[in-house]
Protein backbone atom coordinates (compact mmCIF):
# COMPACT_ATOMS: atom_id res chain seq x y z
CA UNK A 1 117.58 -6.69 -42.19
CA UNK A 2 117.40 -2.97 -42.24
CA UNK A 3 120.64 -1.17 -43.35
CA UNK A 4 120.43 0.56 -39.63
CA UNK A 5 120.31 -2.86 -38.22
CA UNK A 6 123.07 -3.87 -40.71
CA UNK A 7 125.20 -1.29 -39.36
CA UNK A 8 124.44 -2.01 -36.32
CA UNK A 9 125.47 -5.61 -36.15
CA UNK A 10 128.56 -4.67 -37.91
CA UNK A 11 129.54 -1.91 -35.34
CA UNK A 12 128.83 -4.71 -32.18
CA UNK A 13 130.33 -8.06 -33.39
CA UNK A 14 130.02 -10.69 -30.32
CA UNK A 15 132.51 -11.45 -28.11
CA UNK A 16 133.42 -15.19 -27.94
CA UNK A 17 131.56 -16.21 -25.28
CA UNK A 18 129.47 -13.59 -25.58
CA UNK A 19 126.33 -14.70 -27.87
CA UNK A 20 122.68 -13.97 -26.77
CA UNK A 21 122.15 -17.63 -26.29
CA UNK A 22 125.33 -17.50 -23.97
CA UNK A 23 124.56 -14.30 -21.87
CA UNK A 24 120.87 -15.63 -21.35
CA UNK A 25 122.07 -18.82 -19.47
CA UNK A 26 124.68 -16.97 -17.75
CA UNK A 27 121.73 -14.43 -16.33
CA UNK A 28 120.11 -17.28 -15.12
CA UNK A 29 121.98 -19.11 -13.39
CA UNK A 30 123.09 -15.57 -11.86
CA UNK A 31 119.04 -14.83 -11.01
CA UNK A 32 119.26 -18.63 -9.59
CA UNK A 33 122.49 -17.96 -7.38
CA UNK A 34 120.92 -14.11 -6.19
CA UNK A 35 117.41 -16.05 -5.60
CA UNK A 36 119.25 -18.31 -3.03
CA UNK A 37 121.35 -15.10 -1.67
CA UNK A 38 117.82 -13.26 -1.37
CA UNK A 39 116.38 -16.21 0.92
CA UNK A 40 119.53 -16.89 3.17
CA UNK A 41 119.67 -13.14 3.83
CA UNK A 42 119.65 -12.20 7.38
CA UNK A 43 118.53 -8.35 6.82
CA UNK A 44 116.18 -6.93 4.47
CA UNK A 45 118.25 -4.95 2.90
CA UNK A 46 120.77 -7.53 1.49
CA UNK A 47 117.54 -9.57 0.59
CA UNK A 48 115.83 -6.77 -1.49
CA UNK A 49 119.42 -5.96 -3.11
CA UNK A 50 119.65 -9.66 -4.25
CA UNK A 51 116.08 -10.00 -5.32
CA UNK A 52 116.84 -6.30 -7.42
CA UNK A 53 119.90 -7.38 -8.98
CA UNK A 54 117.70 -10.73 -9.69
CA UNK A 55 115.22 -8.64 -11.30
CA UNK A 56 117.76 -6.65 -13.81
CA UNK A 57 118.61 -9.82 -15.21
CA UNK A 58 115.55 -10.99 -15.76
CA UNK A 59 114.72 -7.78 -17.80
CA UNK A 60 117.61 -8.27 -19.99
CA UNK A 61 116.87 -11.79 -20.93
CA UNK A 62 113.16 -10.31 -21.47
CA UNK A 63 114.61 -7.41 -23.68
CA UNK A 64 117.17 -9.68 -25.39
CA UNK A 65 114.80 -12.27 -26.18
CA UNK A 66 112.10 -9.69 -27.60
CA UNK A 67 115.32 -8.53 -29.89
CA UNK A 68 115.82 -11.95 -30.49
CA UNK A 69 112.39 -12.77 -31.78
CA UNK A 70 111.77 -9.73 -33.90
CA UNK A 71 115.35 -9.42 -35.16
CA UNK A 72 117.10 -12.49 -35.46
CA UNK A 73 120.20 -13.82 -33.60
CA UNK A 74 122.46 -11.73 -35.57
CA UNK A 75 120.87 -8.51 -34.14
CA UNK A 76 120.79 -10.04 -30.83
CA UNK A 77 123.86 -10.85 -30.43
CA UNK A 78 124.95 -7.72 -31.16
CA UNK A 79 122.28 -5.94 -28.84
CA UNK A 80 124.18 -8.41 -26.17
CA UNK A 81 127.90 -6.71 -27.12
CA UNK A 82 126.55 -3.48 -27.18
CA UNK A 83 124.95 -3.84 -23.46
CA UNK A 84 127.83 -4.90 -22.38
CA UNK A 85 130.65 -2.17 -23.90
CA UNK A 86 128.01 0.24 -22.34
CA UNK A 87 128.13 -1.60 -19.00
CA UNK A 88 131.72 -1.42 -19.27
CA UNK A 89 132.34 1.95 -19.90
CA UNK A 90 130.48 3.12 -16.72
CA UNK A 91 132.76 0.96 -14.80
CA UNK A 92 135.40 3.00 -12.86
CA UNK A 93 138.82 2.34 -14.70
């Protein structure tokens, strides 16, 4: 591991709960709940919000895994803490 990647890890240490292994079955079961929001929709806008939201999780799990695979868990479970502090500061207090 790079010392940038070192530091990195160090700076984001998971949550309980929170590993990349963890957060990737929670997204899909989430993507699995918003796929069966998208089809009992009754307007296509509540069906294209579902099937977006649906969508953003699958990218994460994508860009997690790809972390994952080319930096070990360590990294990706920090990569997992850090999306989430940065999710969390945008959040209206």
């Amino acid at each position: 591991m790079t010392a940038d990647l070192a530091t990195f890890v160090a700076e984001h240490p998971p949550r309980p709960g929170q590993s990349a292994a963890q957060m990737i079955s929670t997204w899909e079961h989430t993507i699995a709940a918003l796929d069966k929001m998208a089809a009992n929709a009754e307007d296509t806008a509540s069906r294209n919000q579902h099937q977006d939201e649906a969508a953003l999780r699958a990218q994460l799990i994508a860009a997690v895994q790809w972390v994952q695979a080319h930096h070990g868990d360590d990294v990706a479970d920090a990569f997992v803490t850090h999306l989430g502090d940065a999710s969390s500061s945008r959040q209206p207090a």
